[in-house]
PDB file of N, CA and C in Angstrom:
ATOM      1  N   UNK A   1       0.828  -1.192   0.000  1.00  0.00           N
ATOM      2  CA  UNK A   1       0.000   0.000   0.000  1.00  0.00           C
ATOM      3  C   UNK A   1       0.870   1.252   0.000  1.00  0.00           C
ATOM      4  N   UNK A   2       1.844   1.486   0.768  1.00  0.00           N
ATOM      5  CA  UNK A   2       2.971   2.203   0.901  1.00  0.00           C
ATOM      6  C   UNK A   2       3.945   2.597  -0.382  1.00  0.00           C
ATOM      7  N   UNK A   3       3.897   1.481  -0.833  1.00  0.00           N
ATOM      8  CA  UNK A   3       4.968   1.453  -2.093  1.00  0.00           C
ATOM      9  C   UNK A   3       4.023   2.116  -3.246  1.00  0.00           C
ATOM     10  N   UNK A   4       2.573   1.533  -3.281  1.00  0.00           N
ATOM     11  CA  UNK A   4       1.299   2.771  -4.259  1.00  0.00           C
ATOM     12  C   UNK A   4       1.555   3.933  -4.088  1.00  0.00           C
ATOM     13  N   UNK A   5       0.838   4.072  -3.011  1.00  0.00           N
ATOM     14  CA  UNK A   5       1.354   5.928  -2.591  1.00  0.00           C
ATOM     15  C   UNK A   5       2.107   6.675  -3.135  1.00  0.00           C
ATOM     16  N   UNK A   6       3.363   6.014  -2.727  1.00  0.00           N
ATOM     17  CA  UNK A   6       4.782   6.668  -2.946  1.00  0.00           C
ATOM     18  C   UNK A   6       4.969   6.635  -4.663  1.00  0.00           C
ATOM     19  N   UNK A   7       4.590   5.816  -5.253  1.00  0.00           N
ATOM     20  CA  UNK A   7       4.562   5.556  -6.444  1.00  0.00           C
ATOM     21  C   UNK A   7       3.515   7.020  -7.218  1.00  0.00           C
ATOM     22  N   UNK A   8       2.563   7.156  -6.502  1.00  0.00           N
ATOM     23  CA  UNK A   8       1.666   8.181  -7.642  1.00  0.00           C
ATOM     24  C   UNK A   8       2.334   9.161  -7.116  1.00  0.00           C
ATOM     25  N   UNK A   9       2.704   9.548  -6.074  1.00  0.00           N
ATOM     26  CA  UNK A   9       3.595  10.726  -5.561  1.00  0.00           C
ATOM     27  C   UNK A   9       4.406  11.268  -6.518  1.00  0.00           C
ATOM     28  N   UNK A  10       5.097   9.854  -6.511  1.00  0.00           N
ATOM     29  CA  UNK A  10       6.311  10.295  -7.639  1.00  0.00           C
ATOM     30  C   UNK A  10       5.800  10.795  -9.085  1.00  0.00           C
ATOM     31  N   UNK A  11       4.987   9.963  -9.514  1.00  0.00           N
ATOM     32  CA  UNK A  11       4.229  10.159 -10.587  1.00  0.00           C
ATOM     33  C   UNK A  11       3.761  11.765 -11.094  1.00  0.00           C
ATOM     34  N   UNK A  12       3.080  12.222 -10.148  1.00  0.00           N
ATOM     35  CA  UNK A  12       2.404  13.458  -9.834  1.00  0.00           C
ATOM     36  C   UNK A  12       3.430  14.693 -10.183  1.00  0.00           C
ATOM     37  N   UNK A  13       4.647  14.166  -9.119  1.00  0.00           N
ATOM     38  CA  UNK A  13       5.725  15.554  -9.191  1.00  0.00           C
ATOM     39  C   UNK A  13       6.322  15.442 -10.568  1.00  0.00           C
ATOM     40  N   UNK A  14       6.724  14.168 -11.292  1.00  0.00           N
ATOM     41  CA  UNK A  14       7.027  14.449 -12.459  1.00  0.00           C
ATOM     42  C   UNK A  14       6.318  14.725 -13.464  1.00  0.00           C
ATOM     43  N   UNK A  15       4.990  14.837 -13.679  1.00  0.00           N
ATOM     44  CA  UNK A  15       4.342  15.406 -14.467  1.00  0.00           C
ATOM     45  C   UNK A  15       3.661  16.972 -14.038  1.00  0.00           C
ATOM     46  N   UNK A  16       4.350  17.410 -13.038  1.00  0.00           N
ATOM     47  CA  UNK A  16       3.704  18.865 -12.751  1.00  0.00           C
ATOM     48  C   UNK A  16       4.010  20.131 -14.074  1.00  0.00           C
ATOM     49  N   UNK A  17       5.661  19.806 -14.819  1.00  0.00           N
ATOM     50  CA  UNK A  17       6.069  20.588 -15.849  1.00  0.00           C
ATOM     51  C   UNK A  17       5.138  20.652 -16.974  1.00  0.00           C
ATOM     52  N   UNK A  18       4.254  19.309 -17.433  1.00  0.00           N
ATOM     53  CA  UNK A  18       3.923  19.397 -18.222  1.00  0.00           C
ATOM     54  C   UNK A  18       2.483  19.686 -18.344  1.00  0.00           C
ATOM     55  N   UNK A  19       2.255  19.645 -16.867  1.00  0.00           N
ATOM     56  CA  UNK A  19       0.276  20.702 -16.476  1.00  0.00           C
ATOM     57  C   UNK A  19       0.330  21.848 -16.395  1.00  0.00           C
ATOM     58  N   UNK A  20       1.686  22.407 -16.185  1.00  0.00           N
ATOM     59  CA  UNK A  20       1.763  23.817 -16.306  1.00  0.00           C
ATOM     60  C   UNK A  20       2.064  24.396 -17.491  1.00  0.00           C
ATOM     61  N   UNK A  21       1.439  24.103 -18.966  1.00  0.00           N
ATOM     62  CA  UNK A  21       1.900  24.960 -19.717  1.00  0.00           C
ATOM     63  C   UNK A  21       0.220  25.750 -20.504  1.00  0.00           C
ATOM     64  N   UNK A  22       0.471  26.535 -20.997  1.00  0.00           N
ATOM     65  CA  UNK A  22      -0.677  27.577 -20.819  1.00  0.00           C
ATOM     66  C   UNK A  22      -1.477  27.022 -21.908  1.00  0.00           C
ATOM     67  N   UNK A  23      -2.567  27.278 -22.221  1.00  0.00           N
ATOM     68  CA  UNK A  23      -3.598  26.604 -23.397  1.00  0.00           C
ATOM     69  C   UNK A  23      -4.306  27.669 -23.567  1.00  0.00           C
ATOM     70  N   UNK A  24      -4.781  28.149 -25.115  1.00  0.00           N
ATOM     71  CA  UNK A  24      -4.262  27.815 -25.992  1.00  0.00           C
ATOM     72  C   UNK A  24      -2.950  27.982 -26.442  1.00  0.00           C
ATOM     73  N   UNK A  25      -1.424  27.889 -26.671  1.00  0.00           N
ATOM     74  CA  UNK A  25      -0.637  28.324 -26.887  1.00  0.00           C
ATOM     75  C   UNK A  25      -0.361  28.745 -28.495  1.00  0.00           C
ATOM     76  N   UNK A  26      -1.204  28.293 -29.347  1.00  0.00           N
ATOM     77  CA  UNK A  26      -1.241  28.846 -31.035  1.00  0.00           C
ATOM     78  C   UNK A  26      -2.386  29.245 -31.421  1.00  0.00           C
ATOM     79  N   UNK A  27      -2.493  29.877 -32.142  1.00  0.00           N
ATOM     80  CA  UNK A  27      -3.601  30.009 -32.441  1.00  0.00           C
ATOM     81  C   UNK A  27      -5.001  29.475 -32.964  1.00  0.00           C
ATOM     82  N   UNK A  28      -6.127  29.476 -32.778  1.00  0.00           N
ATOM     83  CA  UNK A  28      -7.166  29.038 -32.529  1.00  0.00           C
ATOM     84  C   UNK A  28      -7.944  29.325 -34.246  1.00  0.00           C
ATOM     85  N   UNK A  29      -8.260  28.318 -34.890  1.00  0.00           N
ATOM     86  CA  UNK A  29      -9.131  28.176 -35.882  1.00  0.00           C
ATOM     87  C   UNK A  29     -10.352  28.243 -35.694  1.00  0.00           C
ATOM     88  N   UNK A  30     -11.673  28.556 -36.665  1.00  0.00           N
ATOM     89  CA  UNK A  30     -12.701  27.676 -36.272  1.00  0.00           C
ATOM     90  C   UNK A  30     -13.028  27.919 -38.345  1.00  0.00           C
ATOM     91  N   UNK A  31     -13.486  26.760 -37.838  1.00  0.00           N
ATOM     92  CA  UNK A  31     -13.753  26.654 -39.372  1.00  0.00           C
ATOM     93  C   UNK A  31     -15.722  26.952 -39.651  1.00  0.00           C
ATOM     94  N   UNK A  32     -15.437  28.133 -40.723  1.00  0.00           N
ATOM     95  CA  UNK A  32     -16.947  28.165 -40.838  1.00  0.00           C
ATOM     96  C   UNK A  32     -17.789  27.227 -42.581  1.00  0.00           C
ATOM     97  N   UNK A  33     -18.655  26.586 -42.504  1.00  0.00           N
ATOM     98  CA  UNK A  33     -18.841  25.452 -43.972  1.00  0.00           C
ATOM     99  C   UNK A  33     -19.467  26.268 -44.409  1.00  0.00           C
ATOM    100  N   UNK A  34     -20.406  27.422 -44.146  1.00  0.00           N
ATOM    101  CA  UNK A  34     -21.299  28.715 -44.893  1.00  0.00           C
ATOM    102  C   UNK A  34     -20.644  29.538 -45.842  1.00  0.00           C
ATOM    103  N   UNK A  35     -21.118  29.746 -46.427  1.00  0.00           N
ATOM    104  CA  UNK A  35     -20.740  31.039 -47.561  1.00  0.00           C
ATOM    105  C   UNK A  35     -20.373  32.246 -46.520  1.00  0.00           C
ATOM    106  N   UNK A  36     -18.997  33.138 -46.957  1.00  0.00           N
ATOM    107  CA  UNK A  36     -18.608  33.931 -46.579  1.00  0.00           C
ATOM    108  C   UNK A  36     -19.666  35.382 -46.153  1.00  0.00           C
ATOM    109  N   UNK A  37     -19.877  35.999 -44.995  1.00  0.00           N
ATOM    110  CA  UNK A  37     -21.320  37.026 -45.305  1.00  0.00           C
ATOM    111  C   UNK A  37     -21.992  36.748 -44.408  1.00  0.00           C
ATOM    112  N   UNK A  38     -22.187  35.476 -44.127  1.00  0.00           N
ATOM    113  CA  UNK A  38     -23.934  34.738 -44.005  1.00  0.00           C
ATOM    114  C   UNK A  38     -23.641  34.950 -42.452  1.00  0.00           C
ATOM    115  N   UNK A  39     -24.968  34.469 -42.150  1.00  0.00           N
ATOM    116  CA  UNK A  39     -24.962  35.027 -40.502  1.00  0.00           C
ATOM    117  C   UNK A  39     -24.105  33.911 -39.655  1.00  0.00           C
ATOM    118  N   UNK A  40     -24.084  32.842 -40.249  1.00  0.00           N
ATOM    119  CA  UNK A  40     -23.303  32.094 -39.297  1.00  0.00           C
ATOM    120  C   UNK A  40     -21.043  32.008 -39.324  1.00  0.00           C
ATOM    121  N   UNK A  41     -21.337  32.716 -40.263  1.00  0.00           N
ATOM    122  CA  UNK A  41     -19.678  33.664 -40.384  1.00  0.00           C
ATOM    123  C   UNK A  41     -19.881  34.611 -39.633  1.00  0.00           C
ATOM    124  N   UNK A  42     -20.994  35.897 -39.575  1.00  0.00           N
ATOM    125  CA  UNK A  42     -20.841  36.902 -38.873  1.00  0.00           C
ATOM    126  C   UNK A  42     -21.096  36.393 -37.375  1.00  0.00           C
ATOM    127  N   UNK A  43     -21.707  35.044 -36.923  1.00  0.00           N
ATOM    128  CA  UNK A  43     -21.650  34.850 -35.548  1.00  0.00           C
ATOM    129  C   UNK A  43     -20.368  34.186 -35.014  1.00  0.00           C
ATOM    130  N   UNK A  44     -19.434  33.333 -35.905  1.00  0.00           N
ATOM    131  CA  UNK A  44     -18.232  32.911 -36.222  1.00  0.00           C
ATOM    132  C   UNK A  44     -17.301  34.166 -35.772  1.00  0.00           C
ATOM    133  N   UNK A  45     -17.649  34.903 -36.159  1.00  0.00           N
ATOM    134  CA  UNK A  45     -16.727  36.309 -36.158  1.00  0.00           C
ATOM    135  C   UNK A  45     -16.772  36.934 -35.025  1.00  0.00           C
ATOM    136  N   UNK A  46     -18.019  36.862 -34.362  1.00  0.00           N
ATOM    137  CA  UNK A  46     -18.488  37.878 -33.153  1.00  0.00           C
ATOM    138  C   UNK A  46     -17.745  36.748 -31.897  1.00  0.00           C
ATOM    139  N   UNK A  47     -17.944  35.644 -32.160  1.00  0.00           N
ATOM    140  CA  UNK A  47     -18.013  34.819 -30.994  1.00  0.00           C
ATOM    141  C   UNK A  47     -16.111  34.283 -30.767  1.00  0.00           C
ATOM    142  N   UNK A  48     -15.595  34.286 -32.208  1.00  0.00           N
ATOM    143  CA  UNK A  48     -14.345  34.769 -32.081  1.00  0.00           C
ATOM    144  C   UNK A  48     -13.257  35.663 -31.898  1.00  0.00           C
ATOM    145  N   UNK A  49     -14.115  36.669 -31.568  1.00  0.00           N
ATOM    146  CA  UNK A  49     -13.640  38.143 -30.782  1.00  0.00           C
ATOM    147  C   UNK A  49     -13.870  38.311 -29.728  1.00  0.00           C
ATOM    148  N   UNK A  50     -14.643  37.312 -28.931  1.00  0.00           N
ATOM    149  CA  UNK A  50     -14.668  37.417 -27.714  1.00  0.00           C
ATOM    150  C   UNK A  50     -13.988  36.355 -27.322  1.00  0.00           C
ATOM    151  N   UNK A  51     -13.427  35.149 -27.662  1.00  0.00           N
ATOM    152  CA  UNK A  51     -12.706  34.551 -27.328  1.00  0.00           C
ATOM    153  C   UNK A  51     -11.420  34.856 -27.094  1.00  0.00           C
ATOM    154  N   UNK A  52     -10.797  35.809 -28.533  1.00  0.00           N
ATOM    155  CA  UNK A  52      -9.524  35.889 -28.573  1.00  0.00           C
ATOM    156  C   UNK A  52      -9.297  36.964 -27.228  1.00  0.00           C
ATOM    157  N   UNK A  53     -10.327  37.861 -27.085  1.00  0.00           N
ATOM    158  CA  UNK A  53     -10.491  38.644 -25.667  1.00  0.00           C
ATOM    159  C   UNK A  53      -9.777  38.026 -24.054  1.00  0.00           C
ATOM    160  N   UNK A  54     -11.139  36.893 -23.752  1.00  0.00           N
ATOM    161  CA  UNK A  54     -10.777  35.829 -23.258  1.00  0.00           C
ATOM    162  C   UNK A  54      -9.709  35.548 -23.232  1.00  0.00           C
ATOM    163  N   UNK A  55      -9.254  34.808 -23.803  1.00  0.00           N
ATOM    164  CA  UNK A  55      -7.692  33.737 -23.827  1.00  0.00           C
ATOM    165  C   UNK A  55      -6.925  34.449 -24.099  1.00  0.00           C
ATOM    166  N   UNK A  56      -7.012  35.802 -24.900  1.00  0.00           N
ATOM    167  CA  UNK A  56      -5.763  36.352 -25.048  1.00  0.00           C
ATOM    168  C   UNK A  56      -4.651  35.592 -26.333  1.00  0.00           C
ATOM    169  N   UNK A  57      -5.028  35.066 -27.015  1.00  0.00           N
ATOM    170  CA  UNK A  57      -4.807  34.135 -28.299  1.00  0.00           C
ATOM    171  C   UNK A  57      -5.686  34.694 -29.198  1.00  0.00           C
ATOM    172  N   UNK A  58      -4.937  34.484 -30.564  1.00  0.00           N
ATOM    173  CA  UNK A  58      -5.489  35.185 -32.044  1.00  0.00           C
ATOM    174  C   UNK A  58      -6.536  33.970 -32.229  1.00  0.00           C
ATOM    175  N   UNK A  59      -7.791  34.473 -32.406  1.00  0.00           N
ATOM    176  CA  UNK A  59      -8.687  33.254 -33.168  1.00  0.00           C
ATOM    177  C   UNK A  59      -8.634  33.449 -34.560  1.00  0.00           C
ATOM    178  N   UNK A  60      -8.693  33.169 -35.818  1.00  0.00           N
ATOM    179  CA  UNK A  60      -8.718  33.139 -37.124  1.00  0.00           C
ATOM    180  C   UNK A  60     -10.108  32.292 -37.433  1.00  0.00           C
ATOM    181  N   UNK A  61     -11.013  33.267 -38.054  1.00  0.00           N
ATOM    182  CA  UNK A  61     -12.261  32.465 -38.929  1.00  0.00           C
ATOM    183  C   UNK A  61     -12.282  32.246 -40.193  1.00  0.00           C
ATOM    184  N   UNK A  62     -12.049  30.866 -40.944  1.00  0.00           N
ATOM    185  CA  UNK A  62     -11.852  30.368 -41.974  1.00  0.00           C
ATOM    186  C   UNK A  62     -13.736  30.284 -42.399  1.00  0.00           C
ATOM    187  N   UNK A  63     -13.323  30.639 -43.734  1.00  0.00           N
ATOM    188  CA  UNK A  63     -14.689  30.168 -44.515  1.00  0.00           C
ATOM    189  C   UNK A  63     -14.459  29.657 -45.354  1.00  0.00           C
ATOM    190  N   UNK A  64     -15.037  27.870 -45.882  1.00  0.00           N
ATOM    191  CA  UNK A  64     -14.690  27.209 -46.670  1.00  0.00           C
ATOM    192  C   UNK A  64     -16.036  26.756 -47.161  1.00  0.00           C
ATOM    193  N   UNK A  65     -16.884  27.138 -47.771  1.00  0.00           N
ATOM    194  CA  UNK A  65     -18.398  26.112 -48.198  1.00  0.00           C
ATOM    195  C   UNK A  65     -17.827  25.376 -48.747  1.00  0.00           C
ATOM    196  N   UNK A  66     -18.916  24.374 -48.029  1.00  0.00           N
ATOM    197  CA  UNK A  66     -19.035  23.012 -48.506  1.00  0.00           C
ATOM    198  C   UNK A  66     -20.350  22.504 -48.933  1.00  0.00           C
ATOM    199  N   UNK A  67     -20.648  21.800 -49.608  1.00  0.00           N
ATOM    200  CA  UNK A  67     -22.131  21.319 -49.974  1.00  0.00           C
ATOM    201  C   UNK A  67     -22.909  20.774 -49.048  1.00  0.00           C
ATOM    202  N   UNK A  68     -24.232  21.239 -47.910  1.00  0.00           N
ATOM    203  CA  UNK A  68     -24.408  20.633 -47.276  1.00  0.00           C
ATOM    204  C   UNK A  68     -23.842  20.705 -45.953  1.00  0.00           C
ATOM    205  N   UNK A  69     -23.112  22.191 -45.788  1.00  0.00           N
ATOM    206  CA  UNK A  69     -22.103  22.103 -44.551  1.00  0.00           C
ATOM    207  C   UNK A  69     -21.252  20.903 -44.048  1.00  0.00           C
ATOM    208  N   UNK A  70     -20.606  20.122 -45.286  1.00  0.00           N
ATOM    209  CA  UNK A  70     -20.199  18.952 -44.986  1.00  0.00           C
ATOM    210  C   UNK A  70     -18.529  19.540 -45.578  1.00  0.00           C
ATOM    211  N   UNK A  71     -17.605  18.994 -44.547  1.00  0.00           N
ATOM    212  CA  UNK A  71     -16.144  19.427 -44.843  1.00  0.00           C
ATOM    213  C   UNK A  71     -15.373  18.269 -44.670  1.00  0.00           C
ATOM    214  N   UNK A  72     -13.819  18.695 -45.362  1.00  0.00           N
ATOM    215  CA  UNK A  72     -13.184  17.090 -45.062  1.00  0.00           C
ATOM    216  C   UNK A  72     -12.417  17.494 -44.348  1.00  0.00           C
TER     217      UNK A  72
END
């Protein structure tokens, strides 16, 4: 039981470097499947300006239609 313990202990302290690193650290996509214009780009747009606010990270809104709002 002792030797568990001590075991996630260890575990724990060596992974503390890698819980501490900040998120998002690049920048943030969102991909919109609508025609460029349309309201769900301009809510794409609004809702990614308040993010980049937020986090403090560049969001970028891509518009790519697709047929069907279907993308690969």
């Amino acid at each position: 039981m002792l030797h568990s313990i001590l075991m996630l202990l260890l575990l724990s302290l060596a992974t503390g470097p890698a819980a501490a690193q900040t998120y998002p650290e690049r920048p943030i996509h969102i991909l919109v499947t609508y025609a460029p214009g349309g309201p769900a780009d301009i809510a794409a747009r609004l809702i990614g300006a308040k993010l980049s606010d937020a986090w403090g990270q560049q969001v970028v809104v891509e518009t790519a239609p697709a047929g069907a709002a279907t993308s690969a």
